[in-house]
Protein backbone atom coordinates (compact mmCIF):
# COMPACT_ATOMS: atom_id res chain seq x y z
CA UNK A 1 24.33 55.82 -86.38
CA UNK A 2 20.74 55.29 -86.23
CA UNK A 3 18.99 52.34 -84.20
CA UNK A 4 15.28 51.82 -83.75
CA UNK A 5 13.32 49.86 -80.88
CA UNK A 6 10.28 49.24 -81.37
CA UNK A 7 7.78 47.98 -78.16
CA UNK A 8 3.82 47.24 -77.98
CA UNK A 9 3.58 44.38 -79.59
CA UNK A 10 1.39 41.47 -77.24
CA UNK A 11 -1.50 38.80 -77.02
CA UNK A 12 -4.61 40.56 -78.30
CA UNK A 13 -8.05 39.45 -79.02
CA UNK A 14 -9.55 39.65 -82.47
CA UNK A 15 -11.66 43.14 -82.20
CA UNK A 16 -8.99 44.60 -79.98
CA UNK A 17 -6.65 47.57 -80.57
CA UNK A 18 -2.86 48.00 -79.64
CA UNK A 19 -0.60 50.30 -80.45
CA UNK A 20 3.34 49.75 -81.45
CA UNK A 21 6.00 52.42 -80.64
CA UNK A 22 9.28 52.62 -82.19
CA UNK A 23 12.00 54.46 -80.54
CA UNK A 24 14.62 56.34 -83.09
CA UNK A 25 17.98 57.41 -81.72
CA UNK A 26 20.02 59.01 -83.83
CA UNK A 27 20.03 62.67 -85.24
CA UNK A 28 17.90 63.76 -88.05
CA UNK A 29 14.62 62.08 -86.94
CA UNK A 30 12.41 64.42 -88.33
CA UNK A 31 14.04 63.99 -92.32
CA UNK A 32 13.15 60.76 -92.32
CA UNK A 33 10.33 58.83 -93.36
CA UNK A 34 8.75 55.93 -91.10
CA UNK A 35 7.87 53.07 -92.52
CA UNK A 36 5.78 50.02 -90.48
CA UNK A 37 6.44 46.39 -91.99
CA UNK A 38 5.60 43.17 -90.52
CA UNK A 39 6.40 39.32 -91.42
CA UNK A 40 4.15 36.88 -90.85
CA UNK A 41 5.26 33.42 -90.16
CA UNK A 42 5.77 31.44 -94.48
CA UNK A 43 4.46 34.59 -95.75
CA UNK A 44 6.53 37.57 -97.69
CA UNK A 45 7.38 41.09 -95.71
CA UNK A 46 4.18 43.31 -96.41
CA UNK A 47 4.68 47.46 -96.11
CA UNK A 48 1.80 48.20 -93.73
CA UNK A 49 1.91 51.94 -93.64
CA UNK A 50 4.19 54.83 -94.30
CA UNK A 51 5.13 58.72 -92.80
CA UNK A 52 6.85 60.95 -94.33
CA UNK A 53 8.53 64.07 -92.87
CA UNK A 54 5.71 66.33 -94.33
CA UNK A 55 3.23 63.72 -92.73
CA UNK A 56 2.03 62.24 -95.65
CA UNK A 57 0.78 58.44 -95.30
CA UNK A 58 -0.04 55.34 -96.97
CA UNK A 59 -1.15 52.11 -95.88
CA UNK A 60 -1.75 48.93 -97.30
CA UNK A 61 -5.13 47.43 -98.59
CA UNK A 62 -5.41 45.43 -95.76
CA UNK A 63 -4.87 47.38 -92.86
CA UNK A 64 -6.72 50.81 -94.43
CA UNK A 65 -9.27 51.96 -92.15
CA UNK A 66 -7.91 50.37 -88.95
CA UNK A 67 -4.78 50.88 -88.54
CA UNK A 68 -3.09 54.88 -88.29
CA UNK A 69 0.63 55.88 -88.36
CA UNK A 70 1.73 59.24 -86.88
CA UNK A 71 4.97 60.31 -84.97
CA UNK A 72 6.13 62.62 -82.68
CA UNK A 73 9.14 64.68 -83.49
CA UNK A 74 9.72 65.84 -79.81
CA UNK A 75 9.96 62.35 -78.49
CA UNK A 76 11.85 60.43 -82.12
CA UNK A 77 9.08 58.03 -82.02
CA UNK A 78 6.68 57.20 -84.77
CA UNK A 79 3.61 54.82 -83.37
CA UNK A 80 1.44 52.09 -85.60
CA UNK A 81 -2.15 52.94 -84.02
CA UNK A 82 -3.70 49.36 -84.53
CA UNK A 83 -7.50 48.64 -83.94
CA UNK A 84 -10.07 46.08 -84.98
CA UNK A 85 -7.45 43.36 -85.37
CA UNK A 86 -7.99 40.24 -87.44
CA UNK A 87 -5.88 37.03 -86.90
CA UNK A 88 -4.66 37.98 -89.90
CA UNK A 89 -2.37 40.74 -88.59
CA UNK A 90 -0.87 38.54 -86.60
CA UNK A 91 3.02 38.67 -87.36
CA UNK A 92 6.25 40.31 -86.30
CA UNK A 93 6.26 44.08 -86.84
CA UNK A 94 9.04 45.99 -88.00
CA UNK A 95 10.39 50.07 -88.07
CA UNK A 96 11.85 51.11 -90.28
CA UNK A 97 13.53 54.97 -91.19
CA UNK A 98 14.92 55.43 -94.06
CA UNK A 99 16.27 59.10 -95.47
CA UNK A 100 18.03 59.27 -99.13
CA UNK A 101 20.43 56.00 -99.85
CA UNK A 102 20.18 54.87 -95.89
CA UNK A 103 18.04 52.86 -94.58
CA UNK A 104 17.71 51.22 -90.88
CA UNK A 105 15.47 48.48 -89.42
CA UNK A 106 14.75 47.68 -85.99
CA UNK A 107 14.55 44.20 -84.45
CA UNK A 108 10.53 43.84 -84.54
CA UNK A 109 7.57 43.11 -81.99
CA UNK A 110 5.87 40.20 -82.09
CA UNK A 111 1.70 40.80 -82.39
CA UNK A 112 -0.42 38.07 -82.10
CA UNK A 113 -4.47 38.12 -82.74
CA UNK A 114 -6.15 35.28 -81.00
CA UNK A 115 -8.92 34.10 -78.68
């Protein structure tokens, strides 16, 4: 069975950079592709920004340009590289791995842009 952690989140001011982690245990890590989400508070789920397991990516409008997704096969952990953050980012963020029919989220971090 899979599970995800991810870590990172924090307080951060707007211009400032932080960078999520998400911890995969389970086998298989490397077949599946990543996937970063995040929730803001009365607003829909967005898909920030996608890996799959021959490294391609994708990332939303909104986060193109600042934010970079890459993982690390010998440690199951895929990372959301975040910099120049806007208030706007501000939400929960959320792992997710998903490989064929199965998919698996993790709990989220909480990342919050303000001054």
């Amino acid at each position: 069975q899979v599970q995800l952690v991810e870590s990172g989140g924090g307080l951060v001011q707007p211009g400032g950079s932080l960078t999520l982690e998400c911890v995969f245990s389970g086998s298989g890590f490397h077949f599946h592709t990543m996937n970063w989400y995040r929730q803001a508070d009365g607003k829909q789920r967005e898909l920030v920004a996608t890996l799959t397991r021959d490294y391609s990516t994708n990332y939303s409008d909104s986060v193109k340009g600042r934010f970079t997704i890459f993982r690390d096969n010998g440690k199951n952990t895929v990372y959301l590289q975040m910099s120049s953050l806007k208030a706007k980012d501000t939400a929960s963020y959320y792992c997710t791995a998903r490989l064929l029919s199965d998919g698996y989220w993790g709990h989220g971090t909480q990342v919050t842009v303000s001054s």
